[in-house]
PDB file of N, CA and C in Angstrom:
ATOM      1  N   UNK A   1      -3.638 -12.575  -4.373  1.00  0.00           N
ATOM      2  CA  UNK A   1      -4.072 -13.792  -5.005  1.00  0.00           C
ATOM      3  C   UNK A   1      -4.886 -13.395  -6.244  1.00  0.00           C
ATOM      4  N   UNK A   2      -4.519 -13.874  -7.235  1.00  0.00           N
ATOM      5  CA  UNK A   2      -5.874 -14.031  -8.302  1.00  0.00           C
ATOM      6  C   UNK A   2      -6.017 -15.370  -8.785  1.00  0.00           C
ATOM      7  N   UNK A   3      -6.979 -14.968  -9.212  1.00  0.00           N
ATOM      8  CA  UNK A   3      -7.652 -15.996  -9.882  1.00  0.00           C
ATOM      9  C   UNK A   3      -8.512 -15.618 -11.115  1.00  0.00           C
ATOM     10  N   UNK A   4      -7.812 -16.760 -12.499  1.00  0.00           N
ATOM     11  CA  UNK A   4      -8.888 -16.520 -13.806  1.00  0.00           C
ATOM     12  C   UNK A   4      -9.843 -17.593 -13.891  1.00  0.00           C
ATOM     13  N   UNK A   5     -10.689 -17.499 -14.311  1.00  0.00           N
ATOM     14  CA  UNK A   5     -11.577 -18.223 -14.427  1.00  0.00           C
ATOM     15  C   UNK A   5     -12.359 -17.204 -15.808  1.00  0.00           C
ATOM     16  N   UNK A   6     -12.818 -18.535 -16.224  1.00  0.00           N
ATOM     17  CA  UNK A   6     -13.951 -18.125 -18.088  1.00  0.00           C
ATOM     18  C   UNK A   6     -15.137 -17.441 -17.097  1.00  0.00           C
ATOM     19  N   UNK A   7     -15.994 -15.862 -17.734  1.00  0.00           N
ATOM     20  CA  UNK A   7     -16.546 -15.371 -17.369  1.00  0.00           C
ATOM     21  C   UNK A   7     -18.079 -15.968 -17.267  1.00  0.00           C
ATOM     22  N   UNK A   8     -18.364 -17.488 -18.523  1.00  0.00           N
ATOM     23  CA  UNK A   8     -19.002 -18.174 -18.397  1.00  0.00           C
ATOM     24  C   UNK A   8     -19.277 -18.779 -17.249  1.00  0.00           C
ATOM     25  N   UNK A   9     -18.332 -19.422 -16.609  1.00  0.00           N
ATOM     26  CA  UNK A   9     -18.123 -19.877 -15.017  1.00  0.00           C
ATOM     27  C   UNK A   9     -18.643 -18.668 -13.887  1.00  0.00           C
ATOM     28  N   UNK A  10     -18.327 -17.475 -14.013  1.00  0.00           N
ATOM     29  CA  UNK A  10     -18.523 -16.387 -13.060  1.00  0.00           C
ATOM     30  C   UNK A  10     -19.880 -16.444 -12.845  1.00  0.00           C
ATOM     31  N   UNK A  11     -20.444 -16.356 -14.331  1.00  0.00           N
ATOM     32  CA  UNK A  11     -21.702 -16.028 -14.338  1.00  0.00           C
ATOM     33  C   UNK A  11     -22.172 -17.313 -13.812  1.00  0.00           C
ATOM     34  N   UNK A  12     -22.561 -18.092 -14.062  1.00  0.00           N
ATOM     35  CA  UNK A  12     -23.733 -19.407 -13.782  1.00  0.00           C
ATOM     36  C   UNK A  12     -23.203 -19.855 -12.161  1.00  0.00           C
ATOM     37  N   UNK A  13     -21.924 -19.824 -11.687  1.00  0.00           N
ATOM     38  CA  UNK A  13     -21.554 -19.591 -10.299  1.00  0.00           C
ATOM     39  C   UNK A  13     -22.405 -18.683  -9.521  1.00  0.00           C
ATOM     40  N   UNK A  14     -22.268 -17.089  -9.901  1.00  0.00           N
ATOM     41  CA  UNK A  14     -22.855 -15.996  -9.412  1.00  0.00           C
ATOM     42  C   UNK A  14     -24.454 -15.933  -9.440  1.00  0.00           C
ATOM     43  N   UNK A  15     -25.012 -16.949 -10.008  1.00  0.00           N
ATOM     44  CA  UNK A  15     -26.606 -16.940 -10.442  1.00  0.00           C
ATOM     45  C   UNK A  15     -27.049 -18.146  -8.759  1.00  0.00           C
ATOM     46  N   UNK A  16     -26.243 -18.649  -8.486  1.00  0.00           N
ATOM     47  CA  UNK A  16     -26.975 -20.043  -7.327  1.00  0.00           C
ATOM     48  C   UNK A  16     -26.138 -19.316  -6.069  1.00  0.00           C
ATOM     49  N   UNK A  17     -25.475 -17.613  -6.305  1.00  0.00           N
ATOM     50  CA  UNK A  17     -25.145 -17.421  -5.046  1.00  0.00           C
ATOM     51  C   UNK A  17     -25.984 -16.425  -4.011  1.00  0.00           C
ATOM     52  N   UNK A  18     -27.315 -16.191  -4.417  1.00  0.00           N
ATOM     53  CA  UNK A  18     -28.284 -15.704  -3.919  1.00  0.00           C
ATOM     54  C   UNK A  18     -27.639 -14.035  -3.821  1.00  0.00           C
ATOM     55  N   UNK A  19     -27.484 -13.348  -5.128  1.00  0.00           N
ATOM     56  CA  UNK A  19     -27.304 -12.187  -4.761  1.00  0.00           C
ATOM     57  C   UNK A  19     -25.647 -11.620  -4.534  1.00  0.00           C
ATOM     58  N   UNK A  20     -24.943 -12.488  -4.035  1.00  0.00           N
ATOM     59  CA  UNK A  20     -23.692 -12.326  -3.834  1.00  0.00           C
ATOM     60  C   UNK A  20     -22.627 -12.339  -4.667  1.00  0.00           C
ATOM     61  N   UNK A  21     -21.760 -11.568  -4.463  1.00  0.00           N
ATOM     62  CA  UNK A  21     -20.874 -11.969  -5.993  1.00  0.00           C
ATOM     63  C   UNK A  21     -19.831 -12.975  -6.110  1.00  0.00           C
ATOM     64  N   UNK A  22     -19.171 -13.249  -6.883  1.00  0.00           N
ATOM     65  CA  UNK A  22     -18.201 -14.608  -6.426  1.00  0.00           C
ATOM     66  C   UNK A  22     -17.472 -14.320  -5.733  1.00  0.00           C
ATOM     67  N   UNK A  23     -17.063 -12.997  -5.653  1.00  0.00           N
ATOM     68  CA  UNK A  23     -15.688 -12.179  -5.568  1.00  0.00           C
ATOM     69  C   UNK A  23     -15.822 -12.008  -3.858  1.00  0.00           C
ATOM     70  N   UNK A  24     -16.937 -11.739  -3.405  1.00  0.00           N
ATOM     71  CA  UNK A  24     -17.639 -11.256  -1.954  1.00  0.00           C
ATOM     72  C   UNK A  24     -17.726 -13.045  -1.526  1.00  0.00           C
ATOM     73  N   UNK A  25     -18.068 -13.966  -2.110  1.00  0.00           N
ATOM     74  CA  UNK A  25     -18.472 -15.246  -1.878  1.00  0.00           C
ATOM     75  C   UNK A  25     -16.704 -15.611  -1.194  1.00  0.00           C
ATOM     76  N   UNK A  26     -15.719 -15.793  -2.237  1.00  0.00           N
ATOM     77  CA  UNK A  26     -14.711 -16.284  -2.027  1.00  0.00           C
ATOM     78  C   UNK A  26     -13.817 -15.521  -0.915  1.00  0.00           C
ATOM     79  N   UNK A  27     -13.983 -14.275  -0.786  1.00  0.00           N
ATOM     80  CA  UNK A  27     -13.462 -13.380   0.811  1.00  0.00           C
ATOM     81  C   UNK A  27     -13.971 -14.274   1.700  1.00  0.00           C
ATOM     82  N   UNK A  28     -15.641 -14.362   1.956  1.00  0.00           N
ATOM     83  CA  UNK A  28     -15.776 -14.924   3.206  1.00  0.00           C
ATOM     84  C   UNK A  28     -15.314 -16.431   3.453  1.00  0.00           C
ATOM     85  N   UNK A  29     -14.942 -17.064   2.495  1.00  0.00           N
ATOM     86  CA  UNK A  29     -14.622 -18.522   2.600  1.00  0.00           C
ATOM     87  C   UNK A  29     -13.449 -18.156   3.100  1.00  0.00           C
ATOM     88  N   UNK A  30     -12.469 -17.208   2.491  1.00  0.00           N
ATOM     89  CA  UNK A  30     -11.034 -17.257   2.953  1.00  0.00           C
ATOM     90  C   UNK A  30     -10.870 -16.654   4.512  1.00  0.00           C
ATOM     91  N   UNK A  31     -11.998 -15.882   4.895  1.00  0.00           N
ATOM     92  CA  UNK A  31     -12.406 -15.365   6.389  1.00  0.00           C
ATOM     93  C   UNK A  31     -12.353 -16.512   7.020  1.00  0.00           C
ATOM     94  N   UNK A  32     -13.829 -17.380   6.856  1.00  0.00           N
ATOM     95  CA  UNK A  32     -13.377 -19.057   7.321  1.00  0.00           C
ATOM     96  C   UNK A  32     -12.506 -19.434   7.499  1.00  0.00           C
ATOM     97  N   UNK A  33     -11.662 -19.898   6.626  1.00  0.00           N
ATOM     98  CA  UNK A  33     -10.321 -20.774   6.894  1.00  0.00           C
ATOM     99  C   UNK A  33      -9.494 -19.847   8.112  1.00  0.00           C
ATOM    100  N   UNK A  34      -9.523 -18.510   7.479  1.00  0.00           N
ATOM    101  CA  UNK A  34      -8.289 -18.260   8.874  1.00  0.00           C
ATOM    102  C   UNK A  34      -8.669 -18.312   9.674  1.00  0.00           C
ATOM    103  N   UNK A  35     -10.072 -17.751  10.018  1.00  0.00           N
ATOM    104  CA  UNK A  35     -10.743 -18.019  11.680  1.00  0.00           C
ATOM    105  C   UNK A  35     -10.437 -19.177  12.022  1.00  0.00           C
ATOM    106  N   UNK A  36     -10.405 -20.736  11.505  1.00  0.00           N
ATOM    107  CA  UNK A  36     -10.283 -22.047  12.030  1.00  0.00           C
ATOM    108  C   UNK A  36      -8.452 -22.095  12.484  1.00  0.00           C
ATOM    109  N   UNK A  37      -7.546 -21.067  11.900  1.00  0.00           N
ATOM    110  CA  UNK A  37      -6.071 -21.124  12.317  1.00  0.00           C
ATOM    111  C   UNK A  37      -6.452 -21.475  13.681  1.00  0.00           C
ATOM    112  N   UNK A  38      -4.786 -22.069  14.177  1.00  0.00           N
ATOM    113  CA  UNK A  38      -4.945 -21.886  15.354  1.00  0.00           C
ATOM    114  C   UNK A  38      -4.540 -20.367  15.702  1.00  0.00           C
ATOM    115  N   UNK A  39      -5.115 -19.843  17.073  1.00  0.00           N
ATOM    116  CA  UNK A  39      -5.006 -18.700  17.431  1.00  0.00           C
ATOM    117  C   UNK A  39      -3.597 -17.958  17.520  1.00  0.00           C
ATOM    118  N   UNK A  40      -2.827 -18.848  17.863  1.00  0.00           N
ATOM    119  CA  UNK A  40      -1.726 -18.299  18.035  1.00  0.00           C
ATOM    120  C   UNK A  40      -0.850 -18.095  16.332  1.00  0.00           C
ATOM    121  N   UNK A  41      -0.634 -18.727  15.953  1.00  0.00           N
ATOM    122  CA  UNK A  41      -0.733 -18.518  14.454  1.00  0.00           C
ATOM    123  C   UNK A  41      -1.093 -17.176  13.989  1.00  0.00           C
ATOM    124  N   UNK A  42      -3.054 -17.268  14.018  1.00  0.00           N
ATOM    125  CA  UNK A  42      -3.300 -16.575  13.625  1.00  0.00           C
ATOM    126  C   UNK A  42      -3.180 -15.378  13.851  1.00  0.00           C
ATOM    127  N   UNK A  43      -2.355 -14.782  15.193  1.00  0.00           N
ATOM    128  CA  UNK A  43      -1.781 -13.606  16.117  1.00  0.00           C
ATOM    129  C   UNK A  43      -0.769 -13.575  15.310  1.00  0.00           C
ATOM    130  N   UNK A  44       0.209 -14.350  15.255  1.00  0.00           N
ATOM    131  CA  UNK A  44       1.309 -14.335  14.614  1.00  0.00           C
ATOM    132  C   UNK A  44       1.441 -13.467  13.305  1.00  0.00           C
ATOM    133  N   UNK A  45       0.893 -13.956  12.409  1.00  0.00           N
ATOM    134  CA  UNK A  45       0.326 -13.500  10.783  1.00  0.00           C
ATOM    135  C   UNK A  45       0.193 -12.250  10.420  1.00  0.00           C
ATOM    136  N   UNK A  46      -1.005 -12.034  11.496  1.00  0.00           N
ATOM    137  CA  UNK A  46      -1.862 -10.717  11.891  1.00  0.00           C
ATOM    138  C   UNK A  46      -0.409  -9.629  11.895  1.00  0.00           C
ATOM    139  N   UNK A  47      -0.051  -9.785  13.450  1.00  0.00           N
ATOM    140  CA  UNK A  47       1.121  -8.785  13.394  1.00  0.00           C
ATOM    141  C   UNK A  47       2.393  -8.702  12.454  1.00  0.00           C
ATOM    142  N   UNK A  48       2.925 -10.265  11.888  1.00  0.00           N
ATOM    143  CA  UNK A  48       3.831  -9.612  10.867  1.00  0.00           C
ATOM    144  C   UNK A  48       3.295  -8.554   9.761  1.00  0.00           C
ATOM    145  N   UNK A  49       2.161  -9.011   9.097  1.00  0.00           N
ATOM    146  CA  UNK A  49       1.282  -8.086   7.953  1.00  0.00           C
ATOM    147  C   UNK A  49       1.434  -6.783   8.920  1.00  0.00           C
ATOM    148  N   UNK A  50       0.868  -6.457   9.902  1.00  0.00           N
ATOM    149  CA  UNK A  50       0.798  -4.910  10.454  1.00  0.00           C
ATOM    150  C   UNK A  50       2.056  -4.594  10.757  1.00  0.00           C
ATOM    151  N   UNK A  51       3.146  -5.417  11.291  1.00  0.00           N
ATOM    152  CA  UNK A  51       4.638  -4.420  11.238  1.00  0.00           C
ATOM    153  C   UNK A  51       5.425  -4.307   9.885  1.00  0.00           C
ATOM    154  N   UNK A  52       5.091  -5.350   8.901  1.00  0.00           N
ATOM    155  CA  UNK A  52       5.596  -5.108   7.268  1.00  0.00           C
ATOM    156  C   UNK A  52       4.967  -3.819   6.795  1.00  0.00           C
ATOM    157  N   UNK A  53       3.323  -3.871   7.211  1.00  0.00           N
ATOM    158  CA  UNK A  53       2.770  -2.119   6.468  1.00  0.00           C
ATOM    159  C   UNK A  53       3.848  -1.527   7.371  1.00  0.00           C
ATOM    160  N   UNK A  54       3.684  -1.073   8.430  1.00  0.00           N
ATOM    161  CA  UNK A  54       4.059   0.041   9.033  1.00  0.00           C
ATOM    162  C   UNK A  54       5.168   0.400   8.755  1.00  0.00           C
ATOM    163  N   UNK A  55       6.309  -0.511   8.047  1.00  0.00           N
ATOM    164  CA  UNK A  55       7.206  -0.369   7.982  1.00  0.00           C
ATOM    165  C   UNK A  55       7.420   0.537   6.041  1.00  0.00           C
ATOM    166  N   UNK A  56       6.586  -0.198   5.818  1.00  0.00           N
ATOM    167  CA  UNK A  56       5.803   0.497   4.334  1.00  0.00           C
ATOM    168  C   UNK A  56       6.147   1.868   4.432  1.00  0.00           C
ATOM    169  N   UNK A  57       4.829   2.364   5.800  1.00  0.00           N
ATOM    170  CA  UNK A  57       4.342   3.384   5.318  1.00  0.00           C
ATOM    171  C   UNK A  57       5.528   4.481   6.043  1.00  0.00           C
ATOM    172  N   UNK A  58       6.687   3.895   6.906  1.00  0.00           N
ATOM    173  CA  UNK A  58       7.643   4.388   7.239  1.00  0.00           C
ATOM    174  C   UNK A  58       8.801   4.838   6.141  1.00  0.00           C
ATOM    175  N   UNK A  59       9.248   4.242   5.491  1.00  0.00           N
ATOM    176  CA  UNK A  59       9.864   4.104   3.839  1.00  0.00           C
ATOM    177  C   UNK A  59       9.537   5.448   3.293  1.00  0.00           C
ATOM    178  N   UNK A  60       8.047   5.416   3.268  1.00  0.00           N
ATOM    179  CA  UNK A  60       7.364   6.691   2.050  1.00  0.00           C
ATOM    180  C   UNK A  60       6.867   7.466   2.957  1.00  0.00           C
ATOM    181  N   UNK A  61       6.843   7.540   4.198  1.00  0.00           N
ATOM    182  CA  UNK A  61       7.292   8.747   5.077  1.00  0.00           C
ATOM    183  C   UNK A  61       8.799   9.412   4.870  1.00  0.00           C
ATOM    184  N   UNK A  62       9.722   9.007   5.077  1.00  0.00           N
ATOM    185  CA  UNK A  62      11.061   9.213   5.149  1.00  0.00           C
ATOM    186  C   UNK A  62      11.771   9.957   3.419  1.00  0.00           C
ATOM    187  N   UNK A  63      10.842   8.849   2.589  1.00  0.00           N
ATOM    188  CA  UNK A  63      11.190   9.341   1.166  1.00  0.00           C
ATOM    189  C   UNK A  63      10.528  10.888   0.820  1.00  0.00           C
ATOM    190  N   UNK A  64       9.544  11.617   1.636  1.00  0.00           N
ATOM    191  CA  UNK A  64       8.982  12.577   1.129  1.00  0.00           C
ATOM    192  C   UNK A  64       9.632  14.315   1.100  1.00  0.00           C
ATOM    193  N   UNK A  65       9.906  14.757  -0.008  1.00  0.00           N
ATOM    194  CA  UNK A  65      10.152  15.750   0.645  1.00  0.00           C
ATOM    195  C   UNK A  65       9.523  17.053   1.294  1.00  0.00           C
ATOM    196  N   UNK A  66       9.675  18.157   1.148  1.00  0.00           N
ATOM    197  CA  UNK A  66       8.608  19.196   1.730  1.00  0.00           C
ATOM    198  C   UNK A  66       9.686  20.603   1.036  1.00  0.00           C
ATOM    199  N   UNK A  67       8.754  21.481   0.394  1.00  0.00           N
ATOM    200  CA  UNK A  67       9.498  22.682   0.027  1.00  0.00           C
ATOM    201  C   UNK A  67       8.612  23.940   0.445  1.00  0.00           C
ATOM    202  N   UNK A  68       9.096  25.100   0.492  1.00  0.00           N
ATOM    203  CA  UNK A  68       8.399  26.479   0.591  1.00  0.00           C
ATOM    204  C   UNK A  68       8.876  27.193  -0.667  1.00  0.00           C
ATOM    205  N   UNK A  69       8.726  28.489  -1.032  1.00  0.00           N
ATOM    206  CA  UNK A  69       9.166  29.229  -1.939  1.00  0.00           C
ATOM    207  C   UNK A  69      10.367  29.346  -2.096  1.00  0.00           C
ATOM    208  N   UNK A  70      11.280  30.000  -2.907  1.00  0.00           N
ATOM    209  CA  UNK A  70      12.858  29.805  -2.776  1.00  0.00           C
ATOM    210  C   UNK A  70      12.664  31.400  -2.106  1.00  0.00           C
ATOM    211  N   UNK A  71      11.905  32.357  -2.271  1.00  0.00           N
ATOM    212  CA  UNK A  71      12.076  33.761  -2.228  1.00  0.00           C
ATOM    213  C   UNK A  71      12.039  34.171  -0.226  1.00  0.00           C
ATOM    214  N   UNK A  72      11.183  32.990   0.051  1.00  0.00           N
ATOM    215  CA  UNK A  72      11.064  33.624   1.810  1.00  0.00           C
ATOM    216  C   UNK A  72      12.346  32.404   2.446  1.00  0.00           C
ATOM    217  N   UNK A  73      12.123  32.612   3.603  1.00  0.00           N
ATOM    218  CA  UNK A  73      13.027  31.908   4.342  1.00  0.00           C
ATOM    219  C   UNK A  73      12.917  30.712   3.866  1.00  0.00           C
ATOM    220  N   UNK A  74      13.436  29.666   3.274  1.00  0.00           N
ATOM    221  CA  UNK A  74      13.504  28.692   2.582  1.00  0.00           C
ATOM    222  C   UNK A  74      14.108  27.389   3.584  1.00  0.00           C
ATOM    223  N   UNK A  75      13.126  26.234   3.675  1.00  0.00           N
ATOM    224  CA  UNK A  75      13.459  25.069   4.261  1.00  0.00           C
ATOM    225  C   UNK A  75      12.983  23.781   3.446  1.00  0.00           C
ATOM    226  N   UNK A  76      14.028  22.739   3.041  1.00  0.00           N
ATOM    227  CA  UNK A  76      13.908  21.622   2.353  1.00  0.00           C
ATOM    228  C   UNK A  76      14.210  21.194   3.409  1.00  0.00           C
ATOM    229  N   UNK A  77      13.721  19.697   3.197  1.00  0.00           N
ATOM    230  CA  UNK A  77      13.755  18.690   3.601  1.00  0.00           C
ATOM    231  C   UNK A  77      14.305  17.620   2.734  1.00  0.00           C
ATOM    232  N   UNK A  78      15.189  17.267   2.027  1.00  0.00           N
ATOM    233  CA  UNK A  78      15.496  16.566   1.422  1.00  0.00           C
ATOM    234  C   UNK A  78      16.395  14.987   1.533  1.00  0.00           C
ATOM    235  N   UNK A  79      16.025  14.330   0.710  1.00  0.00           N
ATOM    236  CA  UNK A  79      16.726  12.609   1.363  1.00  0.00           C
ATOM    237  C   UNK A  79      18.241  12.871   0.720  1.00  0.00           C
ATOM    238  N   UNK A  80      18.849  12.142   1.767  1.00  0.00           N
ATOM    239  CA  UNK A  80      20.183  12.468   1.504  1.00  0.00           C
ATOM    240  C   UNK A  80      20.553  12.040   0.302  1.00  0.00           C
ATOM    241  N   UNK A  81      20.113  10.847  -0.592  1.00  0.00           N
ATOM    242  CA  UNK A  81      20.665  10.720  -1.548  1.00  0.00           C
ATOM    243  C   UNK A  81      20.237  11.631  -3.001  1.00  0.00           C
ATOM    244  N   UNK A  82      19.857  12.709  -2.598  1.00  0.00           N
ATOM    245  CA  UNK A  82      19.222  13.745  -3.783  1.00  0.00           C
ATOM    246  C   UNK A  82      19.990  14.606  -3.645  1.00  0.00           C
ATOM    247  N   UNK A  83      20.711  15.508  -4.427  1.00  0.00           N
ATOM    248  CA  UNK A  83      21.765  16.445  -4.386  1.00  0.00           C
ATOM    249  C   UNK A  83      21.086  17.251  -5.408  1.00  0.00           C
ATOM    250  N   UNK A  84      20.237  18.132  -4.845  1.00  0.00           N
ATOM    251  CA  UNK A  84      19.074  18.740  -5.752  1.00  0.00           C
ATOM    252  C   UNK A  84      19.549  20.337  -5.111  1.00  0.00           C
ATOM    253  N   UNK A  85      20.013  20.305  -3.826  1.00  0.00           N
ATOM    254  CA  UNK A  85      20.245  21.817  -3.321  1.00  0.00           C
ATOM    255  C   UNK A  85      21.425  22.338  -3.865  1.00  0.00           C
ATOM    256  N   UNK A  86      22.596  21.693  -4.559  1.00  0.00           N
ATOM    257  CA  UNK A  86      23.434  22.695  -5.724  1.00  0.00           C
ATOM    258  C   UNK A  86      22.973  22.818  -6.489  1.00  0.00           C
ATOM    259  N   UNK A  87      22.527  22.276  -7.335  1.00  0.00           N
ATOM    260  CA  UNK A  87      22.220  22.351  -8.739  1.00  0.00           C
ATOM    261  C   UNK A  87      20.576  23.818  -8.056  1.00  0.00           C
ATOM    262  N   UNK A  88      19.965  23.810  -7.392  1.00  0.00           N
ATOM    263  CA  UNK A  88      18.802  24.927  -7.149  1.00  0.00           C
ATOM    264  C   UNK A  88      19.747  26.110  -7.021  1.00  0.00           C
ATOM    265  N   UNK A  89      20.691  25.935  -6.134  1.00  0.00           N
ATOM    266  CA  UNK A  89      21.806  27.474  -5.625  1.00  0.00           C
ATOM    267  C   UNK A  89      22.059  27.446  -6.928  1.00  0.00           C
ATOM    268  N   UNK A  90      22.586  26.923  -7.507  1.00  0.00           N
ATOM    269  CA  UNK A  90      23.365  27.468  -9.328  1.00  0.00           C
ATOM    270  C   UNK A  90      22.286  28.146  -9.692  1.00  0.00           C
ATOM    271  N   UNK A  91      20.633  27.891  -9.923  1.00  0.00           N
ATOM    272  CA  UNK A  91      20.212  28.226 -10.488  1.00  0.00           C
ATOM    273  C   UNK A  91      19.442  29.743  -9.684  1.00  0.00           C
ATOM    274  N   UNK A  92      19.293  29.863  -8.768  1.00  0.00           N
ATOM    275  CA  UNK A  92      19.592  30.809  -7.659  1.00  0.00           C
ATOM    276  C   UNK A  92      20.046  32.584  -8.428  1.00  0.00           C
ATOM    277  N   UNK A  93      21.775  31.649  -8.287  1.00  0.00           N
ATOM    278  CA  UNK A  93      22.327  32.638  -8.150  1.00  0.00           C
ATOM    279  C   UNK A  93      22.876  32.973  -9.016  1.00  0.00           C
ATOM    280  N   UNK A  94      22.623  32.191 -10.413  1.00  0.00           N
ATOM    281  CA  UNK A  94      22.869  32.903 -11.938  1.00  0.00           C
ATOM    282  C   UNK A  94      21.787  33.389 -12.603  1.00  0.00           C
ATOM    283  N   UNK A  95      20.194  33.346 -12.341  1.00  0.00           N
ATOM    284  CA  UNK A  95      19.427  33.870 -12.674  1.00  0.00           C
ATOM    285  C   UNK A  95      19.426  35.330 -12.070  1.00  0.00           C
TER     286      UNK A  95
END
């Protein structure tokens, strides 16, 4: 979410919020509202957001590769759609 607002507004907002910033002010309001969800809902929500990350951080797990030296026993890990291990042997074995 964002939000613009004239920095004029920030300020004279941020002056009657005893210390707090707008930015910290408007989290806990949005804390509020979801706490009032109903519960089941709010279970609901909760876990799609945590199986969409996980599924995230599954993606850019899978995308990573891993190399050692070419000179010792040599193990890639590579995603299948990278065809990076001919083009390394060419360079291998004409240097």
């Amino acid at each position: 979410m964002v939000l613009w607002i004239d920095q004029r507004w920030k300020n004279a907002i941020e002056k009657h919020l005893n210390g707090e910033t707008l930015q910290e002010h408007l989290e806990n309001v949005l804390d509020e509202l979801c706490n009032q969800l109903p519960e089941r809902e709010y279970e609901r929500i909760s876990h799609e957001i945590q199986s969409e990350a996980a599924a995230r951080r599954a993606v850019k797990e899978a995308a990573r590769t891993y190399a050692r030296p070419l000179f010792e026993h040599s193990f890639f890990h590579i995603p299948r759609h990278i065809c990076i291990f001919k083009r390394l042997r060419c360079l291998v074995f004409q240097g």
